[in-house]
Structures are given as structure tokens and as C-alpha cells.
C-alpha atoms as a PDB file:
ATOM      1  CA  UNK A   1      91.171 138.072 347.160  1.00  0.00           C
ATOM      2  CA  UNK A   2      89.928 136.823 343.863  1.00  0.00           C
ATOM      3  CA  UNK A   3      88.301 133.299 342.454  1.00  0.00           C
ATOM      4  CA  UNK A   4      91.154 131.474 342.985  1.00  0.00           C
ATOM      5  CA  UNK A   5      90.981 131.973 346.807  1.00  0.00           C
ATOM      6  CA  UNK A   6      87.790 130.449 347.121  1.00  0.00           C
ATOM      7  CA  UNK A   7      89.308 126.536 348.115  1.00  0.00           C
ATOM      8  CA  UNK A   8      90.661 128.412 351.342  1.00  0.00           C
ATOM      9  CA  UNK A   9      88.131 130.590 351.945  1.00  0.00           C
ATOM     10  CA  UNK A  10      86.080 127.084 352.263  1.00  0.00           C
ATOM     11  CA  UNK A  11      88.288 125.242 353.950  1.00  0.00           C
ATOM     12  CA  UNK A  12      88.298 127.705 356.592  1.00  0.00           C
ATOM     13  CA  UNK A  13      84.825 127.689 358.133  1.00  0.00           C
ATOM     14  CA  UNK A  14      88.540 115.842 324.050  1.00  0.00           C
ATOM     15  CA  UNK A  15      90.624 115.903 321.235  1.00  0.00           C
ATOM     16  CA  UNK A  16      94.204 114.901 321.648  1.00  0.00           C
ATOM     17  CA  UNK A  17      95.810 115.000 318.205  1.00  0.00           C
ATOM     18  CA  UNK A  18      98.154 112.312 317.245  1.00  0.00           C
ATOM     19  CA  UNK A  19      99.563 111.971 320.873  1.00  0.00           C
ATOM     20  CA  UNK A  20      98.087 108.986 323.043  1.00  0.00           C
ATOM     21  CA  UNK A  21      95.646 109.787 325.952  1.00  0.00           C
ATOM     22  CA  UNK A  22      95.483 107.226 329.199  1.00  0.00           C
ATOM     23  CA  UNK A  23      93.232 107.443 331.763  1.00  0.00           C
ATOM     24  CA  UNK A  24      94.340 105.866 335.157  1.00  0.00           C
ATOM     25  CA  UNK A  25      91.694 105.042 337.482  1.00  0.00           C
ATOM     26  CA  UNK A  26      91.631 104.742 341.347  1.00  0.00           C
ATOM     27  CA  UNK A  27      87.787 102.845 342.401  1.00  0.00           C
ATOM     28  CA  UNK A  28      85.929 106.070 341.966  1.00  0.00           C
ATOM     29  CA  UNK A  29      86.913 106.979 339.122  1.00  0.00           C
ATOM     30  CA  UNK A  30      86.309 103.221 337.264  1.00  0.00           C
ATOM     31  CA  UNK A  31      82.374 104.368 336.541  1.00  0.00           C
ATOM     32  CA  UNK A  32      83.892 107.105 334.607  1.00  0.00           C
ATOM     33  CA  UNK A  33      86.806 105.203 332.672  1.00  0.00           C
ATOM     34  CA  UNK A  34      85.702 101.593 332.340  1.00  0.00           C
ATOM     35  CA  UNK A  35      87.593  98.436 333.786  1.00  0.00           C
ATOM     36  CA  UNK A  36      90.733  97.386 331.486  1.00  0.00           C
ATOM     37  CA  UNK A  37      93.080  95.502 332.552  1.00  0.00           C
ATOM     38  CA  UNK A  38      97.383  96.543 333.534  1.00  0.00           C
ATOM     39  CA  UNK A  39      98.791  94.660 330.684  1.00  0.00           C
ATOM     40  CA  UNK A  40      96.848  96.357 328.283  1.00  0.00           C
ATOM     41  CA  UNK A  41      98.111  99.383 330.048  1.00  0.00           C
ATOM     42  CA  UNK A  42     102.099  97.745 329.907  1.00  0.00           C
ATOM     43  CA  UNK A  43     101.731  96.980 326.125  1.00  0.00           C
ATOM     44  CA  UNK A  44     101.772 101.188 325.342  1.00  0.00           C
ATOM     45  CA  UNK A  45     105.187 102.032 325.309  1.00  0.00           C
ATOM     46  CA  UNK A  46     106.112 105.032 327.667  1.00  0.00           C
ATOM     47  CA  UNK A  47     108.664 106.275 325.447  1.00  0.00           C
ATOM     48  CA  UNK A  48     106.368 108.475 323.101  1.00  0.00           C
ATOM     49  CA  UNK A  49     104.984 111.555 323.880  1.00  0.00           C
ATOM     50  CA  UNK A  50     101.795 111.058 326.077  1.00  0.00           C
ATOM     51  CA  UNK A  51      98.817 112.372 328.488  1.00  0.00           C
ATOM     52  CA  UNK A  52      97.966 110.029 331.023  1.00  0.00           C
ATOM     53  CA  UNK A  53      95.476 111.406 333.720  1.00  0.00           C
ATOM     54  CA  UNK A  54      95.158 109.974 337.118  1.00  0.00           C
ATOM     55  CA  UNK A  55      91.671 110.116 338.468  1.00  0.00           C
ATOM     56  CA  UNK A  56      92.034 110.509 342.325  1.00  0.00           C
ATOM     57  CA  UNK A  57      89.438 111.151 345.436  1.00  0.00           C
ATOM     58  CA  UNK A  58      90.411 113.682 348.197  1.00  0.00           C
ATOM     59  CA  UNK A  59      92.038 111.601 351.048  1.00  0.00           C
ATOM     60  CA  UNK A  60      94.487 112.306 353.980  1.00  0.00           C
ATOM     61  CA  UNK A  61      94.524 108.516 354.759  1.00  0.00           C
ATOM     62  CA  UNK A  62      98.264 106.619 353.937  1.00  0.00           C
ATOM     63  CA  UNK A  63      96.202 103.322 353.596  1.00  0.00           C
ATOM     64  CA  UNK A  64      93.911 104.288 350.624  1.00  0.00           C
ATOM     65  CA  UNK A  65      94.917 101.897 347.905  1.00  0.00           C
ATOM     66  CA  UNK A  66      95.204 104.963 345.625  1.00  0.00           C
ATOM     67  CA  UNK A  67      98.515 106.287 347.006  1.00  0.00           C
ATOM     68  CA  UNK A  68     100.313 103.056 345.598  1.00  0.00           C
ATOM     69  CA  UNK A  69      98.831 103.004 342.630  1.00  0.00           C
ATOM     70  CA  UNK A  70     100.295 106.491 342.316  1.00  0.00           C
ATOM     71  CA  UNK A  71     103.302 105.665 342.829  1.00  0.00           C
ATOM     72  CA  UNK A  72     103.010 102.609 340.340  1.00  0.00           C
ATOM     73  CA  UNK A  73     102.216 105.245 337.791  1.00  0.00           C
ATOM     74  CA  UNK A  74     105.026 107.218 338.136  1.00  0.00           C
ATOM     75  CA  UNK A  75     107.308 104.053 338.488  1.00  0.00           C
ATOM     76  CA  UNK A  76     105.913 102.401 335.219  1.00  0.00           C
ATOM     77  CA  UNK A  77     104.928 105.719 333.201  1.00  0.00           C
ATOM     78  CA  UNK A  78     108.732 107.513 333.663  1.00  0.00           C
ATOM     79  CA  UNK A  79     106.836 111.439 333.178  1.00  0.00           C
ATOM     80  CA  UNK A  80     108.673 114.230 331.966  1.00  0.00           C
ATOM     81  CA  UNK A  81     106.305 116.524 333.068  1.00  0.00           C
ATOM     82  CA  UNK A  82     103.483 116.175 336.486  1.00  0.00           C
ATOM     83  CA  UNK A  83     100.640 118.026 336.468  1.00  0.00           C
ATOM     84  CA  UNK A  84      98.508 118.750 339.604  1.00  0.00           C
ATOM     85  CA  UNK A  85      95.585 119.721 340.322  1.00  0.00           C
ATOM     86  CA  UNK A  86      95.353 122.290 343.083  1.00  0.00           C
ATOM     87  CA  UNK A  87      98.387 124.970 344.569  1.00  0.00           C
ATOM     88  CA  UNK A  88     101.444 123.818 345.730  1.00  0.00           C
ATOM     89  CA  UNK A  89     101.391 123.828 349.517  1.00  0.00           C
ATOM     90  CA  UNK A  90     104.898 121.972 349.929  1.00  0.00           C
ATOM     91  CA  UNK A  91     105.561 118.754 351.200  1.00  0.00           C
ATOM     92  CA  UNK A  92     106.419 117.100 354.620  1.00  0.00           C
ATOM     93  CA  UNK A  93     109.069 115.275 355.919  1.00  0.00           C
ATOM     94  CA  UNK A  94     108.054 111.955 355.145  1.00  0.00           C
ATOM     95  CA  UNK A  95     105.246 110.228 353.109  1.00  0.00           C
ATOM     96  CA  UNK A  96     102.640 109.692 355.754  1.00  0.00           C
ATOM     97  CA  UNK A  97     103.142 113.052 357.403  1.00  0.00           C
ATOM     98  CA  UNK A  98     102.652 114.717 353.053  1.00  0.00           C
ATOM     99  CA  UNK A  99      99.614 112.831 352.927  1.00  0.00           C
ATOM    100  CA  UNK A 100      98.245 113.415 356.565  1.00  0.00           C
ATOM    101  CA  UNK A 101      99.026 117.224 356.225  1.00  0.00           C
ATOM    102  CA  UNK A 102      99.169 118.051 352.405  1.00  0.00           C
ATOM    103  CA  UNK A 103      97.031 115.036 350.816  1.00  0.00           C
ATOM    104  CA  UNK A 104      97.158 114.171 347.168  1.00  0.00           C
ATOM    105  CA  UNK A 105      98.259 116.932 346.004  1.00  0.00           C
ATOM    106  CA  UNK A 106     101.298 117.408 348.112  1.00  0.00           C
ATOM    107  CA  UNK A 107     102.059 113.387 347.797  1.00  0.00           C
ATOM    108  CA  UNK A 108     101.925 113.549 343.968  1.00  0.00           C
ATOM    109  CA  UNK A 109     104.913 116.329 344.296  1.00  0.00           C
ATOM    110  CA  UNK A 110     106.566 114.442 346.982  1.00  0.00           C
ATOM    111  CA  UNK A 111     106.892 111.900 344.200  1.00  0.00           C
ATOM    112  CA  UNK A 112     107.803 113.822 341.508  1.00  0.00           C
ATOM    113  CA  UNK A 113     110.661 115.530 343.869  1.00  0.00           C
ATOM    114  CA  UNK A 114     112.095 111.716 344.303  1.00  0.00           C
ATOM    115  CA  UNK A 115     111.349 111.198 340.462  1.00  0.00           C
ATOM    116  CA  UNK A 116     113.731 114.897 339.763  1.00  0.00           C
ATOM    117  CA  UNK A 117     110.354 115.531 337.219  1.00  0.00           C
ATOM    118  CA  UNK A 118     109.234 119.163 337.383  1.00  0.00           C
ATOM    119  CA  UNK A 119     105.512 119.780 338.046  1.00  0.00           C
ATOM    120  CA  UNK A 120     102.942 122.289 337.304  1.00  0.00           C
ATOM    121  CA  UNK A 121      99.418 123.134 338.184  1.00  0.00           C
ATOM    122  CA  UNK A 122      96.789 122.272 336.153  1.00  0.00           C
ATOM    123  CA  UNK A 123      93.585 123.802 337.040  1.00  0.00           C
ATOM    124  CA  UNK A 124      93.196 127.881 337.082  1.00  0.00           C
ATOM    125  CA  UNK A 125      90.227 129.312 338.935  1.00  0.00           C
ATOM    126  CA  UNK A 126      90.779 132.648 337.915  1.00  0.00           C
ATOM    127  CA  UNK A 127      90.755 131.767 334.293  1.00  0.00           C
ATOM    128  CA  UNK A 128      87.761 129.323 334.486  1.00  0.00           C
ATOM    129  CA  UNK A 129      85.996 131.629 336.807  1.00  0.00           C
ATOM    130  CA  UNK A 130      86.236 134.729 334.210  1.00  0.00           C
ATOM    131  CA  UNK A 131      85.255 131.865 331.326  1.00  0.00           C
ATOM    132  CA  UNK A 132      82.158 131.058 333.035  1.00  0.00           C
ATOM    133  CA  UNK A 133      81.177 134.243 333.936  1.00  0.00           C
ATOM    134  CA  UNK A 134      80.417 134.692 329.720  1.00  0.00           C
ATOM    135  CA  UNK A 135      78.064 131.491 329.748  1.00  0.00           C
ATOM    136  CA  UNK A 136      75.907 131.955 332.668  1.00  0.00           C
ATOM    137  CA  UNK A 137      73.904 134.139 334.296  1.00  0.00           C
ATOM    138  CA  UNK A 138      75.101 135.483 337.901  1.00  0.00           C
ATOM    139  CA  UNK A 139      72.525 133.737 340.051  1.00  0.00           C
ATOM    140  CA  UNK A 140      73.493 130.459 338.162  1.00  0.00           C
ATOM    141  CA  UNK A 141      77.202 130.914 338.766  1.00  0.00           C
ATOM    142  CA  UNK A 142      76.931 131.709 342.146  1.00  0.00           C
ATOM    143  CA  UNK A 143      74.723 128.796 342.908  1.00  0.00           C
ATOM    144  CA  UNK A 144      77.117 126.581 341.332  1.00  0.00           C
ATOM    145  CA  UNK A 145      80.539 127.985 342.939  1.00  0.00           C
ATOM    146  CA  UNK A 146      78.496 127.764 346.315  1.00  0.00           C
ATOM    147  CA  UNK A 147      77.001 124.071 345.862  1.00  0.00           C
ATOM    148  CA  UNK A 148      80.190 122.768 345.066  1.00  0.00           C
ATOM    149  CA  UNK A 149      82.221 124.278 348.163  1.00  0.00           C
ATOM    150  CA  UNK A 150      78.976 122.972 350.620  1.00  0.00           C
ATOM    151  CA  UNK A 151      80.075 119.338 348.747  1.00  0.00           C
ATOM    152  CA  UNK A 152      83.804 119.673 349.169  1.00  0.00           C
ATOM    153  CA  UNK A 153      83.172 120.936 352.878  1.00  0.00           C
ATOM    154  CA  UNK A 154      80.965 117.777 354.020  1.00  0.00           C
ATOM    155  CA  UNK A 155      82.932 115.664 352.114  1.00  0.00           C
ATOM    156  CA  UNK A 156      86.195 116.632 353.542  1.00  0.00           C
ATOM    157  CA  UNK A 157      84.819 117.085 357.233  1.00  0.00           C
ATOM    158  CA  UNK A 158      81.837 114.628 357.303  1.00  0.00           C
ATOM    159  CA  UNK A 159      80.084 117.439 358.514  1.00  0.00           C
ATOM    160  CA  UNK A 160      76.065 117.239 358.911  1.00  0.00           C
ATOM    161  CA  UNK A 161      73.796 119.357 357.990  1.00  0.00           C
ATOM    162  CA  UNK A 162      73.295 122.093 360.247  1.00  0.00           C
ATOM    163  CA  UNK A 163      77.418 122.329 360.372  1.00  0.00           C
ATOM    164  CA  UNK A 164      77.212 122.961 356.845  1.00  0.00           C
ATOM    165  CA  UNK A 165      74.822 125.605 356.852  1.00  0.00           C
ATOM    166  CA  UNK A 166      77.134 127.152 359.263  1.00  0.00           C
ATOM    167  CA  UNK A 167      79.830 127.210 357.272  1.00  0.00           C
ATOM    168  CA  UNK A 168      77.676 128.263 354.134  1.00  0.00           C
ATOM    169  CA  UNK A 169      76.171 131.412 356.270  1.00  0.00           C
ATOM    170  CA  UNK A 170      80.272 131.998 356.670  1.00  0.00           C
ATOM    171  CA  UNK A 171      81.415 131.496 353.061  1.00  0.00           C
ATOM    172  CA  UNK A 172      78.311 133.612 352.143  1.00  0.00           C
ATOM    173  CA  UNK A 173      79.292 136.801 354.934  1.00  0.00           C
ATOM    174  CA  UNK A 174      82.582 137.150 352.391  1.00  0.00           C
ATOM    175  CA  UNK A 175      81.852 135.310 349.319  1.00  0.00           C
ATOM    176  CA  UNK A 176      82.071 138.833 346.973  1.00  0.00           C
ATOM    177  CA  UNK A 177      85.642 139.090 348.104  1.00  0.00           C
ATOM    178  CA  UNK A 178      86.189 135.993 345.857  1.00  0.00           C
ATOM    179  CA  UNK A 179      83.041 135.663 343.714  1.00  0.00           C
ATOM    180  CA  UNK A 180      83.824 139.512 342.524  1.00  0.00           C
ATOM    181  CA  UNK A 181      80.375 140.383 340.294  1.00  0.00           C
ATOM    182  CA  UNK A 182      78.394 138.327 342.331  1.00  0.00           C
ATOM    183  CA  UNK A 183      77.545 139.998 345.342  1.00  0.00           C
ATOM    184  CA  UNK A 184      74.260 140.979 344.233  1.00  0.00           C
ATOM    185  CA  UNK A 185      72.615 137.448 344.483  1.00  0.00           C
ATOM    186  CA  UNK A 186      72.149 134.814 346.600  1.00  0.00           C
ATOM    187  CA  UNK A 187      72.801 136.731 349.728  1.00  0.00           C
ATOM    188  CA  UNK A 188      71.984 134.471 352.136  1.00  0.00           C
ATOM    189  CA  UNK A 189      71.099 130.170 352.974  1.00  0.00           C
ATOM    190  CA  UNK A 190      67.694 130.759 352.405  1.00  0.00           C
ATOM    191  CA  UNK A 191      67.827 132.476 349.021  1.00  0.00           C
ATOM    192  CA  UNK A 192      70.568 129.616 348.326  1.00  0.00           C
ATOM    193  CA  UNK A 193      67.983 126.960 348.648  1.00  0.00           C
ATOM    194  CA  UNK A 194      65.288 129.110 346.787  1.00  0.00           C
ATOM    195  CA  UNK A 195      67.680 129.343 343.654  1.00  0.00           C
ATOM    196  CA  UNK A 196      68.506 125.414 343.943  1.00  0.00           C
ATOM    197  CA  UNK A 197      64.857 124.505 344.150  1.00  0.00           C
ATOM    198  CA  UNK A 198      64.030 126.499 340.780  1.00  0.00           C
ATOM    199  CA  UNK A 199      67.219 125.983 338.921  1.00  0.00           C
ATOM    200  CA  UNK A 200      67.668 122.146 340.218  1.00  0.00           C
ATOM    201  CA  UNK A 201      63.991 120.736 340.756  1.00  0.00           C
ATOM    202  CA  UNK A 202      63.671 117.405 342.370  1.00  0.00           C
ATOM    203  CA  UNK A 203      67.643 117.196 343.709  1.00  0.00           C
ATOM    204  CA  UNK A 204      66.791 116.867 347.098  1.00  0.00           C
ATOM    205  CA  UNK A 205      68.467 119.770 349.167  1.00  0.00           C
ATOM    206  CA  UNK A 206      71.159 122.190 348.391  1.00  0.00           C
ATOM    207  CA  UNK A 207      73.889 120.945 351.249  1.00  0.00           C
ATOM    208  CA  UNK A 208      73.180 117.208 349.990  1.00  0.00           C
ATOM    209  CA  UNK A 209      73.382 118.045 345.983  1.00  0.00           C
ATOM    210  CA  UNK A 210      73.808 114.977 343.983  1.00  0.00           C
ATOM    211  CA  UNK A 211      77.245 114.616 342.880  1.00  0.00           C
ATOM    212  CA  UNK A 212      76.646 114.995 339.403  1.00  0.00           C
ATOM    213  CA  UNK A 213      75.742 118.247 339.162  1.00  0.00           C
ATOM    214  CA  UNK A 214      80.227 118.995 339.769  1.00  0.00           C
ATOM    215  CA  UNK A 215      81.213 116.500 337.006  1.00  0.00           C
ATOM    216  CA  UNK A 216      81.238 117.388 333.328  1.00  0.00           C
ATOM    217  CA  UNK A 217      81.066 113.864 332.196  1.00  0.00           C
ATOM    218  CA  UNK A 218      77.212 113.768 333.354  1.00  0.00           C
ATOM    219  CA  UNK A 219      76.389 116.763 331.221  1.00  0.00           C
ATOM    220  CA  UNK A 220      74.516 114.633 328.407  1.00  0.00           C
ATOM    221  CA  UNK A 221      72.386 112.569 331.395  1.00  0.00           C
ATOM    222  CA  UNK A 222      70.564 116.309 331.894  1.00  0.00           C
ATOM    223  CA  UNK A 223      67.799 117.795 328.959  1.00  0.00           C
ATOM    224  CA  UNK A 224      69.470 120.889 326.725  1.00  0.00           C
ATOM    225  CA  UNK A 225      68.749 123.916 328.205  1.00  0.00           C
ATOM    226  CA  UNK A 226      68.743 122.634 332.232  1.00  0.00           C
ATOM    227  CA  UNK A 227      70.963 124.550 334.489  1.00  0.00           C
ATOM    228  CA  UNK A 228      73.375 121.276 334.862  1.00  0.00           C
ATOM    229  CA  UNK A 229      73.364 120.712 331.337  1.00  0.00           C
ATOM    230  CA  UNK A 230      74.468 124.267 330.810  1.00  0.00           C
ATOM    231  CA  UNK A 231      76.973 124.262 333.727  1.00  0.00           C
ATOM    232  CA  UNK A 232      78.801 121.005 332.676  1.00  0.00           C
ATOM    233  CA  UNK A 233      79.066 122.033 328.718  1.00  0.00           C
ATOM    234  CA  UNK A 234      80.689 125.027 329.806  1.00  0.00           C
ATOM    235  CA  UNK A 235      83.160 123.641 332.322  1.00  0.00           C
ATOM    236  CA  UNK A 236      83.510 121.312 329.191  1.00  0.00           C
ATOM    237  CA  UNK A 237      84.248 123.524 326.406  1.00  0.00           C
ATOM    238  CA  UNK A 238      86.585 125.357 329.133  1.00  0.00           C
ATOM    239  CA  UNK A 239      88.751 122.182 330.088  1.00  0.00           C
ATOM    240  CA  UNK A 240      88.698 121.139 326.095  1.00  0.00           C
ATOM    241  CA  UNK A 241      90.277 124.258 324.660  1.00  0.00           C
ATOM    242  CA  UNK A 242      92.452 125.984 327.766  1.00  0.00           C
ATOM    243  CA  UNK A 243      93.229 122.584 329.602  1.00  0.00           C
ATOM    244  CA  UNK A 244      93.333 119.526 327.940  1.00  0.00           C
ATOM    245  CA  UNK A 245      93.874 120.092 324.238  1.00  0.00           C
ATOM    246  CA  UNK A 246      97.468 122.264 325.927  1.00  0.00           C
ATOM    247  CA  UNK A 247      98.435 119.315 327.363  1.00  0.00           C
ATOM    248  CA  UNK A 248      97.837 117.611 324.198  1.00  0.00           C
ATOM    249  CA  UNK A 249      99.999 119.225 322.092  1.00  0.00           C
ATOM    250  CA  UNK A 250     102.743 118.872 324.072  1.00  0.00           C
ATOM    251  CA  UNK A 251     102.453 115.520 324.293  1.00  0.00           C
ATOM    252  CA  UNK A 252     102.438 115.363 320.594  1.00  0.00           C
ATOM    253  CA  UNK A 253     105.797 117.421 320.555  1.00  0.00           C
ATOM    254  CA  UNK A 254     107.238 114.538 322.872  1.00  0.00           C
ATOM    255  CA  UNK A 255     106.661 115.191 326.768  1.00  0.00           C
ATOM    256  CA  UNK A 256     105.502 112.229 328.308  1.00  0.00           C
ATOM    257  CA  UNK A 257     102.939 114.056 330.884  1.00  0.00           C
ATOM    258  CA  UNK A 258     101.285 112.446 333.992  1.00  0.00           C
ATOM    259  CA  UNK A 259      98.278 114.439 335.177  1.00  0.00           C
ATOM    260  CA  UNK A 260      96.981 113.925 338.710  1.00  0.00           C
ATOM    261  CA  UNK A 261      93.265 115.534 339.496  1.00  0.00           C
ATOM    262  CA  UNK A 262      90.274 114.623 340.928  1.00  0.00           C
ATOM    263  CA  UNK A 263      87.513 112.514 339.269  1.00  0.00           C
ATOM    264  CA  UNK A 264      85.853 115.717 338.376  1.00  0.00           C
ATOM    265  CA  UNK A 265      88.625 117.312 336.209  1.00  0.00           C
ATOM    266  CA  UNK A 266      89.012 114.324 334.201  1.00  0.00           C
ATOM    267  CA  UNK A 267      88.592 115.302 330.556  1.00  0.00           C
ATOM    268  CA  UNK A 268      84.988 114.300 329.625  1.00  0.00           C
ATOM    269  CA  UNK A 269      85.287 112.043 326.381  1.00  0.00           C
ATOM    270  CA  UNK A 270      88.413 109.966 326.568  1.00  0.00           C
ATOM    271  CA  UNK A 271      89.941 109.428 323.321  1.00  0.00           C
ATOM    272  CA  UNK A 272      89.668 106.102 321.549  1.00  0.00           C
ATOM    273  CA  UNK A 273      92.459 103.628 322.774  1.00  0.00           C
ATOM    274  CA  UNK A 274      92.351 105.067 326.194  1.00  0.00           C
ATOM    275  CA  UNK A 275      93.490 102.880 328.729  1.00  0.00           C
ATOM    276  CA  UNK A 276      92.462 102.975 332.544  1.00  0.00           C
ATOM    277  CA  UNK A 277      94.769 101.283 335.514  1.00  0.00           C
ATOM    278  CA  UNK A 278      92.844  99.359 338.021  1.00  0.00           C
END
């Protein structure tokens, strides 16, 4: 097991060339992208080469308003090309039982299966993990990899916090079968909050870590040299060169490419004439 099984190992306890970059926006992501409005969306013609990134939350509920806008992207956008955050898990039967069992992820290739567009994945752990390994320290690394699984835990189970140190005292008991190099540090919930506490004074408490510290576009509202200030500019410089600026250049060559992640992958500085879909 390597980095890249660390989402089910949890579960179970920009510069963009000459090509045009749109951001598409469900509610959480607005803060991030600004408000504009659809006809300013309408009035860039889906016929060139493009990015456009959809900025989605994790939800297995039909009703969220962001499963129709979705589908409104792919309708008015016409993609060549889907790219997804997150392995492919397959699809279900129908739409409700995709998202009830498989989420965003799975709905987004439900989509592009009724669209005939071919889809790929866009994020590699393994990659990012070995990347981040040459900009911080071990303890740092850890702390980060094991912050953001405790958020993506209570956020996908609601769970409180003693539930979540349960699960943490779980994901620790095997984490150097997917943190390889790590193993060393941070062996158990106490020394967890002990490294929080000195690298993230005044957050509060580990299992209720303020969002920001996941999201790359908050790395300039932390002073140079703080652990989230180094985190984020790393994740940055990452996503920039092996993610986005990719995508980019196919785009420029003429692939009209719809990119579906969470809020947190969204590239960090959207380029000028970006357009976000309420």
C-alpha cells in the first residue's frame, strides 16, 4: 500500500497560456471564485480549446443544487475531455443510486458515459506525495496528511470528537503502510496534538482544524515561513507545474476540457477573464 491508498485507508475506520480558463462554482466554492453572472459565462464560445474547472463539495445527497448545475455544465460546455478528481469506482444503475453510492465523482462519469466523452483522473497522490516529501520536513508532512483525513472523516460522517480520535488512533496503528518514510513521527493522538499545537498555534484543536489550513488559495492569508504558508505554496507550485499548466496546454492545442474537483484542488490564481457559474 502506498500514498495513494490513504482516501481508503480513511474511509475505513496559474498560468494557462493562450487557452481560456473558467472556473464554475457550486455555493462553496463562490468565496473562492467571485459571483459573475451565466451570460457572461454563455458569451465564451465553447468551440475553442478550454479549461473550465468545476468547484464541487463532497455530497451523496441527489437534491444538492450542485448535481444540476453539473449537468448544465456538461450540457452547455460540450467537453472533449472530463477530468476527475479521485479513482474511478464505477457507476450505478441509475443517477440517484451513482450519487447515493459513488457521489461526485462517480456522477460526473455517469455523465460523461451519457455525453460518449472519455475521462481521466486528475489528482495523483503518489506523485504529490513524493513532491512534498522534498519541501517539508517529516513531522510537518505527516501532520498535514493526518489533519486533512481527521477533516475529510468528520466531514463525511459528522462524526464528533471522540469518534474521530478513534478513527485517528486507527489510521495512525497503519499509517506507515501508506505514509512510507514517515513512521518515525507522530506515533500516536497525543503526539498528533503536540505537533499541531507548535506547528499551528492558536487553531483550536487538531480534529476541528480550520479549513484553511487544506486549501492552497489561503496560502498568502498565513506569514512566510509558517507551517501553512509552507504547506499551501508547495501543494501550489505542485498543482501549477504537474496539474494545471498540463491541462493547459492541451487546451491550447484544442481540447475543450471540463475538470470536476473539490474546492480545494481548484487552481489557486484564476487567470484573468475567468468566469464562475452560479
Amino acid at each position: 500500500m502506498n500514498a495513494s491508498s490513504l482516501f481508503f485507508a480513511a474511509a475505513l475506520v496559474f498560468s494557462f497560456g493562450a487557452s481560456a480558463q473558467n472556473l464554475v462554482a457550486v455555493p462553496d466554492a463562490q468565496e473562492l471564485a467571485g459571483s459573475y453572472s451565466a451570460a457572461q459565462a454563455a458569451a465564451r464560445p465553447a468551440s475553442a480549446g478550454s479549461v473550465r474547472y468545476f468547484g464541487v463539495v463532497a455530497s451523496q445527497d441527489a437534491k444538492h443544487e450542485q448535481f444540476g448545475q453539473l449537468r448544465q455544465a456538461f450540457e452547455a460546455f460540450r467537453p472533449t475531455l472530463v477530468v476527475v478528481e479521485k479513482p474511478d469506482l464505477g457507476v450505478a444503475s441509475t443517477e440517484a443510486a451513482t450519487i447515493a453510492t459513488k457521489g461526485v465523482p462517480g456522477y460526473t462519469r455517469l455523465l460523461a458515459q451519457q455525453h460518449n466523452v472519455p475521462t481521466e483522473r486528475l489528482d495523483n497522490p503518489d506523485a504529490e506525495y513524493a513532491y512534498l516529501r522534498t519541501k517539508l520536513d517529516a513531522e510537518q508532512l505527516k501532520l498535514y496528511y493526518l489533519l486533512r483525513e481527521a477533516r475529510r472523516f468528520r466531514l463525511r460522517t459528522g462524526a464528533d470528537k471522540a469518534l474521530t480520535k478513534k478513527a485517528m488512533k486507527q489510521l495512525l496503528a497503519n499509517s506507515a503502510t501508506f505514509l512510507p518514510g514517515l513512521d518515525n513521527t507522530i506515533r500516536s493522538v497525543d503526539e498528533l496534538a503536540a505537533a499541531f499545537q507548535k506547528h499551528c498555534p492558536g487553531a483550536g484543536q487538531w480534529w476541528d482544524a480550520p479549513a484553511t489550513y487544506f486549501c492552497p488559495q489561503a496560502a498568502s492569508l498565513y506569514p512566510v515561513g509558517s507551517f501553512s504558508r509552507t504547506l499551501n505554496d508547495a501543494i501550489n507550485e505542485y498543482r501549477q507545474r504537474y496539474v494545471y499548466a498540463p491541462l493547459a496546454a492541451r487546451a491550447a492545442a484544442g481540447e475543450r476540457i471540463l475538470v470536476v474537483t473539490s474546492c480545494d484542488q481548484l487552481p489557486a490564481a484564476p487567470a484573468a477573464g475567468a468566469v464562475a457559474v452560479k
